[in-house]
Protein backbone atom coordinates (compact mmCIF):
# COMPACT_ATOMS: atom_id res chain seq x y z
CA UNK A 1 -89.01 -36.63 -28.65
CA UNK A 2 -85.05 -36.86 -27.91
CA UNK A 3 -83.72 -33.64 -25.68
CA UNK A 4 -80.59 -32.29 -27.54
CA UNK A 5 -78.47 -29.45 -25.50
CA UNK A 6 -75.78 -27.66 -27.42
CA UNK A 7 -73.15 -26.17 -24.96
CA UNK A 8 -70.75 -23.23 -26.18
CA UNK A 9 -69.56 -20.12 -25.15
CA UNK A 10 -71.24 -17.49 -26.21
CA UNK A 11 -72.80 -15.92 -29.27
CA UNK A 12 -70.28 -14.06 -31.00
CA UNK A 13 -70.33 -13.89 -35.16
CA UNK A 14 -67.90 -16.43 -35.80
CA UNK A 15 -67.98 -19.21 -38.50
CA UNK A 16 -68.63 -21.91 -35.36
CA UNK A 17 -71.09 -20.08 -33.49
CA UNK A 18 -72.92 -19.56 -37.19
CA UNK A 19 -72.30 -23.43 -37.57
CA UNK A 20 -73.86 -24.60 -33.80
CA UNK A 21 -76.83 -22.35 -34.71
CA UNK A 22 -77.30 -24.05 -38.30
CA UNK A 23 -77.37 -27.35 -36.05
CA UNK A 24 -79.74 -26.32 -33.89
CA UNK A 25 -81.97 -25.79 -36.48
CA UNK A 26 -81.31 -29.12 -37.99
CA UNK A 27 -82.11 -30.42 -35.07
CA UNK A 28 -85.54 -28.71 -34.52
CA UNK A 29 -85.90 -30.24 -38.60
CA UNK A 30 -85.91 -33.42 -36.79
CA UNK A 31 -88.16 -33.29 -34.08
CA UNK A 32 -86.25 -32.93 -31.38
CA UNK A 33 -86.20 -30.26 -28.55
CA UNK A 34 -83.23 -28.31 -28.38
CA UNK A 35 -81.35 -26.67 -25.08
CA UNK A 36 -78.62 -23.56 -26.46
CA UNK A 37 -77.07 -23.55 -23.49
CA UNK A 38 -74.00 -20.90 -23.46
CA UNK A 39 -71.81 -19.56 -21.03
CA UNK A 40 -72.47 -16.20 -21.45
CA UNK A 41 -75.66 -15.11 -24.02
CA UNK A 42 -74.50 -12.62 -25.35
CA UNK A 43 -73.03 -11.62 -29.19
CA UNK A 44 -74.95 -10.57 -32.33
CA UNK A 45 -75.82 -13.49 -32.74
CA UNK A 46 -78.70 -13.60 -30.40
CA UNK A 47 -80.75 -12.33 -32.16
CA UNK A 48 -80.98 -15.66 -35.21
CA UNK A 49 -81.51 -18.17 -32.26
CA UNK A 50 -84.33 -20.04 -33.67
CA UNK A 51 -87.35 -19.68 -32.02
CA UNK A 52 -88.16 -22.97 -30.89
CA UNK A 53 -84.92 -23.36 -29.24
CA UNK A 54 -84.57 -23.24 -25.10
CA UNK A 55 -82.11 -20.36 -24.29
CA UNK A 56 -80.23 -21.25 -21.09
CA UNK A 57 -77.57 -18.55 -19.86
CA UNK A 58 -75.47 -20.26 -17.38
CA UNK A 59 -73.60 -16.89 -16.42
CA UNK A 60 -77.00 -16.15 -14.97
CA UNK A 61 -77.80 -20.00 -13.32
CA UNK A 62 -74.15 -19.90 -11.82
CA UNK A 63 -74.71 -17.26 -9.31
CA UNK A 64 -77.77 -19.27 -7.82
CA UNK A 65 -75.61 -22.11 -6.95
CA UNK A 66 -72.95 -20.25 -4.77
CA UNK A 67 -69.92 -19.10 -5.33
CA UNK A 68 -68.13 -19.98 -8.58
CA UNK A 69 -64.26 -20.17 -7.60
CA UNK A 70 -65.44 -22.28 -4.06
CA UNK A 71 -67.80 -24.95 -6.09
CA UNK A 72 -65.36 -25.00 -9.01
CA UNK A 73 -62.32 -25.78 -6.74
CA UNK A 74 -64.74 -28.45 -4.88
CA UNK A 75 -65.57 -29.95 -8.12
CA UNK A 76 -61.85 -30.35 -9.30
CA UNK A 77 -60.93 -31.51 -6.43
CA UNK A 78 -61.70 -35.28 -7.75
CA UNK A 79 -61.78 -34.26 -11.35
CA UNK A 80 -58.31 -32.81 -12.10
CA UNK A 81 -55.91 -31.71 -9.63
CA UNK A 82 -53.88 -29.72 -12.10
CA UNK A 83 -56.85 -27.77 -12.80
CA UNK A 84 -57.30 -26.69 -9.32
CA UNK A 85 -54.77 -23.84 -9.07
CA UNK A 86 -56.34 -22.42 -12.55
CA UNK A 87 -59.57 -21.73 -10.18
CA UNK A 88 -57.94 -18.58 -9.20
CA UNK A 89 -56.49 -17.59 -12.28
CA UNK A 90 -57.37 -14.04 -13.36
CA UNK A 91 -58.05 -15.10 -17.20
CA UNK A 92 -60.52 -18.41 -16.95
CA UNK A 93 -62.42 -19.47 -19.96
CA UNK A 94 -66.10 -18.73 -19.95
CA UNK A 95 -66.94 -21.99 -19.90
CA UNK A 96 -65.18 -23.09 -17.20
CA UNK A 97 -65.92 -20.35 -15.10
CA UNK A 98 -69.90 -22.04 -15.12
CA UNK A 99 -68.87 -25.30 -14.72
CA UNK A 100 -71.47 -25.13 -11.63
CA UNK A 101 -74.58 -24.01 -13.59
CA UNK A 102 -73.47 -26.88 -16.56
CA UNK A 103 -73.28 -29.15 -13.46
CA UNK A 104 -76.87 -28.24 -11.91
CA UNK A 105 -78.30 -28.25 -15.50
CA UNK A 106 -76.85 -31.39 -16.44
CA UNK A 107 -78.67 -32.67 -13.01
CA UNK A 108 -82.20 -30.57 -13.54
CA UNK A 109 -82.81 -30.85 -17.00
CA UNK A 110 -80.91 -34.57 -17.46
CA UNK A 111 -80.84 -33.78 -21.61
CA UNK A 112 -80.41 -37.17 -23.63
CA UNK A 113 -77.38 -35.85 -25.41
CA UNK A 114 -75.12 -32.69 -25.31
CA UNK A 115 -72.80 -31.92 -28.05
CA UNK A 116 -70.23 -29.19 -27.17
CA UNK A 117 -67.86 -26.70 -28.75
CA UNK A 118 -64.81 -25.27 -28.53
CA UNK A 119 -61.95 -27.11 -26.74
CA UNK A 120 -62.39 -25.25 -23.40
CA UNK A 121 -66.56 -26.12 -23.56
CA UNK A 122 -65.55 -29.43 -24.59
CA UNK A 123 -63.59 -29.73 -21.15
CA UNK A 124 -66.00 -27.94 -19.20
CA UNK A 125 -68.86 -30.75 -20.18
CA UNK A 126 -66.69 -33.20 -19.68
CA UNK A 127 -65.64 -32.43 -15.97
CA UNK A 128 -69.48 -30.85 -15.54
CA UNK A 129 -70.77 -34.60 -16.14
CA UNK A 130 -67.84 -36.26 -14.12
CA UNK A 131 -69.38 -34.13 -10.76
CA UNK A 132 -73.03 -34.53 -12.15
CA UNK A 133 -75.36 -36.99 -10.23
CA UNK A 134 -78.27 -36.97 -12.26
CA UNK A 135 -76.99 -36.42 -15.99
CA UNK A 136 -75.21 -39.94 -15.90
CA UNK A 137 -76.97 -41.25 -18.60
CA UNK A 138 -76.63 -37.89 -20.99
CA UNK A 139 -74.65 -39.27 -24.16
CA UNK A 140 -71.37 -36.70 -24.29
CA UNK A 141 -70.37 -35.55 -27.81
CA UNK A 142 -67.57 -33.22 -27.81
CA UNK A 143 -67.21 -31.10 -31.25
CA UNK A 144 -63.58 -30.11 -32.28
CA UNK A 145 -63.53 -26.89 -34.94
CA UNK A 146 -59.98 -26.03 -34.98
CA UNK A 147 -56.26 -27.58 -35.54
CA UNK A 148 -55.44 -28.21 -31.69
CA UNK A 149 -52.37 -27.94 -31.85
CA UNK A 150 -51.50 -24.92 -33.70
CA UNK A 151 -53.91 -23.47 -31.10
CA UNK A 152 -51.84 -24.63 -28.35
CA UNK A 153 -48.78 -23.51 -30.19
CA UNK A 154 -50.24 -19.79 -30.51
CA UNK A 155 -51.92 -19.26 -27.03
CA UNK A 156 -50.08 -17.93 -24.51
CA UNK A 157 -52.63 -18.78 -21.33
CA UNK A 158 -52.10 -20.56 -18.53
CA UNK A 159 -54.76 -22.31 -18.74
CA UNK A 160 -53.94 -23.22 -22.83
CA UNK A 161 -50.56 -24.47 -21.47
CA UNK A 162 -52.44 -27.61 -19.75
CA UNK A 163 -54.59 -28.10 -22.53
CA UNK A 164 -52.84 -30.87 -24.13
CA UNK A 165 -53.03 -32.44 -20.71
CA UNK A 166 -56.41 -32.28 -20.32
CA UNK A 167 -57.30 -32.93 -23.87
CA UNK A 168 -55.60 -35.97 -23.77
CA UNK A 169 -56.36 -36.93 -20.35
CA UNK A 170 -60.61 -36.32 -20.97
CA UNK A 171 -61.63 -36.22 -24.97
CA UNK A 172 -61.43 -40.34 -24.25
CA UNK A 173 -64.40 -40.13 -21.60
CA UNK A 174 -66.71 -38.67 -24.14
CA UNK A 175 -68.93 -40.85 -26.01
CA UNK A 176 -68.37 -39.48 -29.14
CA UNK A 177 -65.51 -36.71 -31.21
CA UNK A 178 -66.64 -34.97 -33.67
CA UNK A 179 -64.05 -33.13 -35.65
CA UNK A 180 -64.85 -30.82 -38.39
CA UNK A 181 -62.60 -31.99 -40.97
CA UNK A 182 -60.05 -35.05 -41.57
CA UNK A 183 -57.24 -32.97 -40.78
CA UNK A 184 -58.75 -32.01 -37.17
CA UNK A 185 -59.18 -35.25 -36.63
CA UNK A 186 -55.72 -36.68 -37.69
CA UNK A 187 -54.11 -33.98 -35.77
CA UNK A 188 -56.60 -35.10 -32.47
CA UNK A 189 -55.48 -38.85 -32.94
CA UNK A 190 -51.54 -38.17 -33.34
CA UNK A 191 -51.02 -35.34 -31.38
CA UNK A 192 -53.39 -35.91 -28.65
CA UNK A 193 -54.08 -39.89 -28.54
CA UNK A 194 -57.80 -40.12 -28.85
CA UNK A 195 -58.72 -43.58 -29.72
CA UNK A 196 -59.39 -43.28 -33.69
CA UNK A 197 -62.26 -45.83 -33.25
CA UNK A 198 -64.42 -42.66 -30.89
CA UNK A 199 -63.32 -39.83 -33.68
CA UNK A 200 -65.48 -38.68 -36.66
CA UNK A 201 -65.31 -36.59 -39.13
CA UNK A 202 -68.09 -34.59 -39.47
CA UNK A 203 -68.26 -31.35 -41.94
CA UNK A 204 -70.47 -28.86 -40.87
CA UNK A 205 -74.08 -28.24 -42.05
CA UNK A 206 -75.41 -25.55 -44.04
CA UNK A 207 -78.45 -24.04 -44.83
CA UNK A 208 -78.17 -23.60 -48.38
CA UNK A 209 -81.31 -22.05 -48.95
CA UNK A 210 -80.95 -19.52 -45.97
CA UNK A 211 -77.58 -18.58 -47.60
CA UNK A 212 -79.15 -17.91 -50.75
CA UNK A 213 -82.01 -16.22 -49.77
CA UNK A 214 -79.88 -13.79 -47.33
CA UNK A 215 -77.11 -13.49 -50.29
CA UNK A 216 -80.70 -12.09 -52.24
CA UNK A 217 -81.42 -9.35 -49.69
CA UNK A 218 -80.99 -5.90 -50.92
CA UNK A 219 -80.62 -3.81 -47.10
CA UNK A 220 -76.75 -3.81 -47.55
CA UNK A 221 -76.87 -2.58 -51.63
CA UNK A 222 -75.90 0.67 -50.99
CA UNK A 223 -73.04 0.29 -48.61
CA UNK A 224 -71.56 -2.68 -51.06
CA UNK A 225 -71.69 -0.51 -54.18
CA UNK A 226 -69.76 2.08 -52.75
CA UNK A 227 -67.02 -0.39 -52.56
CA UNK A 228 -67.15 -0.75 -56.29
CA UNK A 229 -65.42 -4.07 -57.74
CA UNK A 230 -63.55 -5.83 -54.76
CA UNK A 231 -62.42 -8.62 -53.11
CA UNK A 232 -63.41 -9.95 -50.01
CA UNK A 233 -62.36 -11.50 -46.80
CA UNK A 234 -63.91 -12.64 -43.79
CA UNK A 235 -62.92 -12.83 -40.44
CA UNK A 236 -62.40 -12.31 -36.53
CA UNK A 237 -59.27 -9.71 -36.51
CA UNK A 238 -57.04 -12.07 -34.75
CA UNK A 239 -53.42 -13.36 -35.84
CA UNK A 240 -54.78 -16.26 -36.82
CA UNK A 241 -56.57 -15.55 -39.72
CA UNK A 242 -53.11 -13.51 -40.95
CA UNK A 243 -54.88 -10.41 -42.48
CA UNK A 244 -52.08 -8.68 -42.77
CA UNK A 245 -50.47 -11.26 -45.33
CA UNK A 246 -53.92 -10.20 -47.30
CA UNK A 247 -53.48 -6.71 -47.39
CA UNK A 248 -49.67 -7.02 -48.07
CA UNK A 249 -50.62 -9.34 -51.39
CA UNK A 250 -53.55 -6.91 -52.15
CA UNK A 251 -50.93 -4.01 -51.95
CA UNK A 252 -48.08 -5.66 -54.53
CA UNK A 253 -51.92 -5.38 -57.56
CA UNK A 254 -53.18 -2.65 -55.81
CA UNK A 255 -51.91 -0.06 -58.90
CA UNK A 256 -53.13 -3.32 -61.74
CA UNK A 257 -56.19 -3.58 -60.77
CA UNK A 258 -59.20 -1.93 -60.11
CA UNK A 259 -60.94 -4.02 -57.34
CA UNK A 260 -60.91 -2.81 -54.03
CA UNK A 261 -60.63 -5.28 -50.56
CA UNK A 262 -62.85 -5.61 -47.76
CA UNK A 263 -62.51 -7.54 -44.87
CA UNK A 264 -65.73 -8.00 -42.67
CA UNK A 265 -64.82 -8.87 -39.21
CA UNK A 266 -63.95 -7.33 -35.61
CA UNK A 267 -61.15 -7.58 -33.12
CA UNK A 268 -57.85 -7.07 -31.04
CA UNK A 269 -56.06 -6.84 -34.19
CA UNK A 270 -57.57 -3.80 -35.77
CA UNK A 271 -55.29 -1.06 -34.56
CA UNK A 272 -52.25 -2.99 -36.25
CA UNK A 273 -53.95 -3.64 -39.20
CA UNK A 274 -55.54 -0.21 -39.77
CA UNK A 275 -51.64 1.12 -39.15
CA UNK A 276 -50.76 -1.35 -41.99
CA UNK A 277 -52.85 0.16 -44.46
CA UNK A 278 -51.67 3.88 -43.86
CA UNK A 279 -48.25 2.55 -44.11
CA UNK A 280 -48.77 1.38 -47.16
CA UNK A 281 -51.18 4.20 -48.52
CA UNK A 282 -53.89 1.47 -49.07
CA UNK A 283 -56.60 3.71 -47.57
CA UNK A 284 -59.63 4.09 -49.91
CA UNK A 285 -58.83 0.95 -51.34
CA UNK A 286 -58.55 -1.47 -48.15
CA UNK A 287 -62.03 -1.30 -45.92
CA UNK A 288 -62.99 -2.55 -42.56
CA UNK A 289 -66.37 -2.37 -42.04
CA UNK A 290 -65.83 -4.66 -38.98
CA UNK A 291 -69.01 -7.18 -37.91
CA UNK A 292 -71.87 -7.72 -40.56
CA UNK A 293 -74.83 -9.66 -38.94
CA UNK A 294 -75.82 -10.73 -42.91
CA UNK A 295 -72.64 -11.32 -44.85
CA UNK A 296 -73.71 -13.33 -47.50
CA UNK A 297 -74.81 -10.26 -50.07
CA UNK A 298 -71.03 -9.57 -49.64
CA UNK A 299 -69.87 -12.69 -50.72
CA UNK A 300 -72.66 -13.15 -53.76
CA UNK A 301 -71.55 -9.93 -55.24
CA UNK A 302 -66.97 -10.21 -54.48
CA UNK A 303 -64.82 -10.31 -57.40
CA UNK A 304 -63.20 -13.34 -55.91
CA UNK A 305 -63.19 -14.12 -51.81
CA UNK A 306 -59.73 -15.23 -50.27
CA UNK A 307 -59.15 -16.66 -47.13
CA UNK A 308 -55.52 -16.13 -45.91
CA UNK A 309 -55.50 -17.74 -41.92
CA UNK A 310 -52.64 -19.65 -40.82
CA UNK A 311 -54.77 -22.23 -39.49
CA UNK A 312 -57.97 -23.06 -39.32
CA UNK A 313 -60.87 -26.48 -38.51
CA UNK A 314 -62.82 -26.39 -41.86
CA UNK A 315 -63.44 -23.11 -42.84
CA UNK A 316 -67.63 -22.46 -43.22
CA UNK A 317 -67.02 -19.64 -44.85
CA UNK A 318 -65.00 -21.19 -47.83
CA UNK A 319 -67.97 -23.56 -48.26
CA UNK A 320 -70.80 -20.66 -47.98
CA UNK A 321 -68.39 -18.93 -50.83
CA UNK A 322 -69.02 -22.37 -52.84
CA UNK A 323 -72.52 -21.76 -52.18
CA UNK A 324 -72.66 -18.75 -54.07
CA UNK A 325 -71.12 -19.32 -56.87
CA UNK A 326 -67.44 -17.31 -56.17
CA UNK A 327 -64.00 -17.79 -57.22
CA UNK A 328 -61.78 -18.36 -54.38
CA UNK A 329 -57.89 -17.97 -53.25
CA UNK A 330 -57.17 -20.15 -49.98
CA UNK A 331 -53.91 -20.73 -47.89
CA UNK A 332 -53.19 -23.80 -47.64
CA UNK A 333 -53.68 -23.90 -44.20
CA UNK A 334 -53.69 -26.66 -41.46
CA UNK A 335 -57.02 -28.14 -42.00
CA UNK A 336 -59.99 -27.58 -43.99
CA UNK A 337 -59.33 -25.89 -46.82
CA UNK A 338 -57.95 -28.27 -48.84
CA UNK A 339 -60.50 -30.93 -48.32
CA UNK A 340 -62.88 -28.15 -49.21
CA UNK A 341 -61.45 -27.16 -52.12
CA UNK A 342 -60.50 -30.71 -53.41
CA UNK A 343 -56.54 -30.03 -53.13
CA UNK A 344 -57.07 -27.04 -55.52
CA UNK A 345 -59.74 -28.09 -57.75
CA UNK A 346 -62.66 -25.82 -56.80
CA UNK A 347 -60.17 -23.05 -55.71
CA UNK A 348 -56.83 -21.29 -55.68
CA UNK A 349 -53.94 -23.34 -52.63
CA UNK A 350 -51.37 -20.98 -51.43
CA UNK A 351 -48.48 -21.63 -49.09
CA UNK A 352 -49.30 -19.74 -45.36
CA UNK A 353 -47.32 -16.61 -45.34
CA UNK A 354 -46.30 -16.45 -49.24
CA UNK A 355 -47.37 -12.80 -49.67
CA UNK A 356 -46.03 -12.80 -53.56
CA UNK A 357 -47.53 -16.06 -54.35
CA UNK A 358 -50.66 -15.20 -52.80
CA UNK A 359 -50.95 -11.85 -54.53
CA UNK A 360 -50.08 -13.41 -58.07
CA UNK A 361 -52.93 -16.14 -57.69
CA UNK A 362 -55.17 -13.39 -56.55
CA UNK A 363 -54.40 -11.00 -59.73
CA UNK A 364 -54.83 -14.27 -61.73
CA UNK A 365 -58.41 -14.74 -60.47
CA UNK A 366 -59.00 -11.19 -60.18
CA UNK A 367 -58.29 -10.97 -64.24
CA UNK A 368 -59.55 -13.95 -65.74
CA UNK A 369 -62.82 -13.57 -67.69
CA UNK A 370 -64.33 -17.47 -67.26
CA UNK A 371 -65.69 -18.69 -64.00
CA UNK A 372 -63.87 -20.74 -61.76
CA UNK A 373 -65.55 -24.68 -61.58
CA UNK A 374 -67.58 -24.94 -58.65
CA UNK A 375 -68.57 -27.98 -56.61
CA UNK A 376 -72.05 -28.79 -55.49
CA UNK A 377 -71.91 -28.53 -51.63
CA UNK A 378 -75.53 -30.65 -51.77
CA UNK A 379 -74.43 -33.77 -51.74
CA UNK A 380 -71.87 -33.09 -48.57
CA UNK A 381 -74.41 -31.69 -46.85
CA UNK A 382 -76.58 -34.49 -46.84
CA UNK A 383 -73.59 -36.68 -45.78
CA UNK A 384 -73.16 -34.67 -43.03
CA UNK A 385 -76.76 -34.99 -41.78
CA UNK A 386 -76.73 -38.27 -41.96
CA UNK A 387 -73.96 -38.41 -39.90
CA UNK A 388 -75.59 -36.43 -37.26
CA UNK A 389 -79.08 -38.49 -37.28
CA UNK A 390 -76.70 -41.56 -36.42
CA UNK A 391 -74.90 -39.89 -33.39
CA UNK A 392 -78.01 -38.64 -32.26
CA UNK A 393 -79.90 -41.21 -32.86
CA UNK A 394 -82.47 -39.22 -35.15
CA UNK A 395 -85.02 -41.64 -36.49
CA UNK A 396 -88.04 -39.38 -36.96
CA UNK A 397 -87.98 -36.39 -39.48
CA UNK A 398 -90.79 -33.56 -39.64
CA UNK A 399 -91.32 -31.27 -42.74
């Protein structure tokens, strides 16, 4: 039976957190025994670990093998000597603040392959098994879920300064990239010079039936019918994902149309965006219920769901939308979405930032009687796991 850890940083309700848990349990579908091993365990999402998986919470581990910033600057020492001044940096990534617990686990527990997400796990594993004595032989698979560089461009951290650096300096000593969509990986290859020949693209898997049975459930009924007809949007409330080009499109229909919007997510950017609707007298017709552990009744019952981010990796959430049967507005965004939505086949393409364009596709959709065509997402899916079975080696399958 293989022994398959997944390192990330924690369990917060984002699309890759959602995705790393779907693995897991793909993984479990497989026969193998699976190590979650995060960097802090804690989020909502704690609560949909699968059962059979091994919970390891190296925030915990850490503290038992000395002092983080003294072992961290040790380890860097011979690892990367630009790093070693970010060991006493006041903002440090999770993940690299455990770098000593990864270390110790990757020498205790000796897994036969880790896979690893975001870019600042991805670097953490990587220097973790540089320092590691006993993990040697652990096959390294580093996951990437975003457009680096547009995440370089819009991160202001030291630490996200160096990143390129690093990224180009370590993604070659993995075994294996993983990137979540072609244009992740053609950005990786140009941008960063991984060798093409260690990249893959690899979409991420869903549970289809999970989707559809959770779209089924009827606990959130009453809170979505008081939001009458509307459209949704889903989403940390970051920059990123440009909610306030949404509401500004929603507000040029808002007196055509009798749909509402809702936008399910939490975060820094709520103040601003709360402020946005009062300035433009949206409120009552623009909601933020903030975090919803089971979002999929939302989506199966949305007028049409939009996705508006100025970047993204490959957007789950487009795909779960797919799932369920819903028409769909999408920027254009650097990567994912067009792949997804076969370059405007399977859903509305909008230029980042064009508030009038987006808001006259979105009446459009919003007002047409047929449905929109939608793709199967089956046969993907299965690509995808086959994919993984050959990284990981996968050769026995239990029902």
């Amino acid at each position: 039976m293989p022994k398959i850890a997944i390192f990330m940083n924690s369990l917060s309700g984002g699309g890759m957190e959602r995705a790393m848990l779907n693995l897991a349990n793909f993984f479990i579908s497989e026969g193998a025994c699976v190590d979650l091993v995060v960097a802090s365990a804690k989020g909502p999402l704690l609560e949909e670990i699968p059962t059979k998986v091994n919970l390891i919470d190296l925030a915990e581990s850490t503290s038992r093998y000395g002092k983080v910033r003294y072992w961290l600057f040790k380890a860097t020492m011979t690892v990367e000597p630009w790093f070693i001044a970010l060991c006493f940096a006041r903002k440090l990534p999770k993940a690299i603040k455990v770098i000593p617990g990864l270390i110790a686990y990757l020498n205790e527990c000796s897994p036969d392959a880790v896979i690893s997400t975001p870019t600042t796990a991805n670097l953490a594993l990587l220097w973790a098994k540089s320092c590691s004595n006993k993990g040697k032989g652990t096959k390294i698979i580093v996951r990437e879920a975003s457009t680096l560089s547009e995440e370089i461009r819009n991160k202001k951290t030291i630490f996200f300064r160096l990143i390129k650096r690093f990224v180009k300096r370590w993604y070659n000593s993995s075994d294996i990239v993983v990137c979540v969509s072609n244009g992740v990986k053609r950005d990786l290859c140009k941008n960063f010079y991984i060798d093409e020949d260690k990249v893959h693209t690899v979409y991420n898997i869903l549970d289809i039936k999970r989707i559809k049975s959770k779209a089924s459930l009827a606990e959130s009924d009453s809170l979505i019918r008081g939001y009458g007809d509307f459209v949704l949007s889903i989403g940390r409330l970051e920059k990123q994902k440009d909610f306030n080009t949404l509401i500004r499109a929603f507000h040029l229909i808002a007196d055509k149309v009798s749909a509402n919007l809702v936008i399910l997510g939490e975060g820094a950017e709520r103040p601003n965006l709360e402020s946005l609707i009062q300035e433009l007298s949206l409120t009552g017709r623009v909601f933020l219920p903030g975090f919803v552990i089971n979002p999929y009744p939302f989506i199966a019952r949305c007028e049409v769901f939009a996705l508006s981010s100025c970047w993204e990796g490959c957007p789950n959430v487009l795909r779960e939308a797919m799932v369920l049967q819903r028409k769909i507005i999408s920027t254009d965004c650097p990567s994912g979405a067009s792949e997804i939505l076969c370059n405007g086949r399977f859903g509305e393409l909008v230029e980042v930032g064009n508030i009038k364009l987006f808001s006259d596709q979105l009446y459009r959709l919003i007002t047409m009687n047929k449905e929109a065509e939608i793709a199967s997402v089956d046969e993907l899916n299965q690509l995808s796991m086959d994919c993984y079975r050959k990284i990981f080696c996968l050769n026995t399958r239990i029902d």
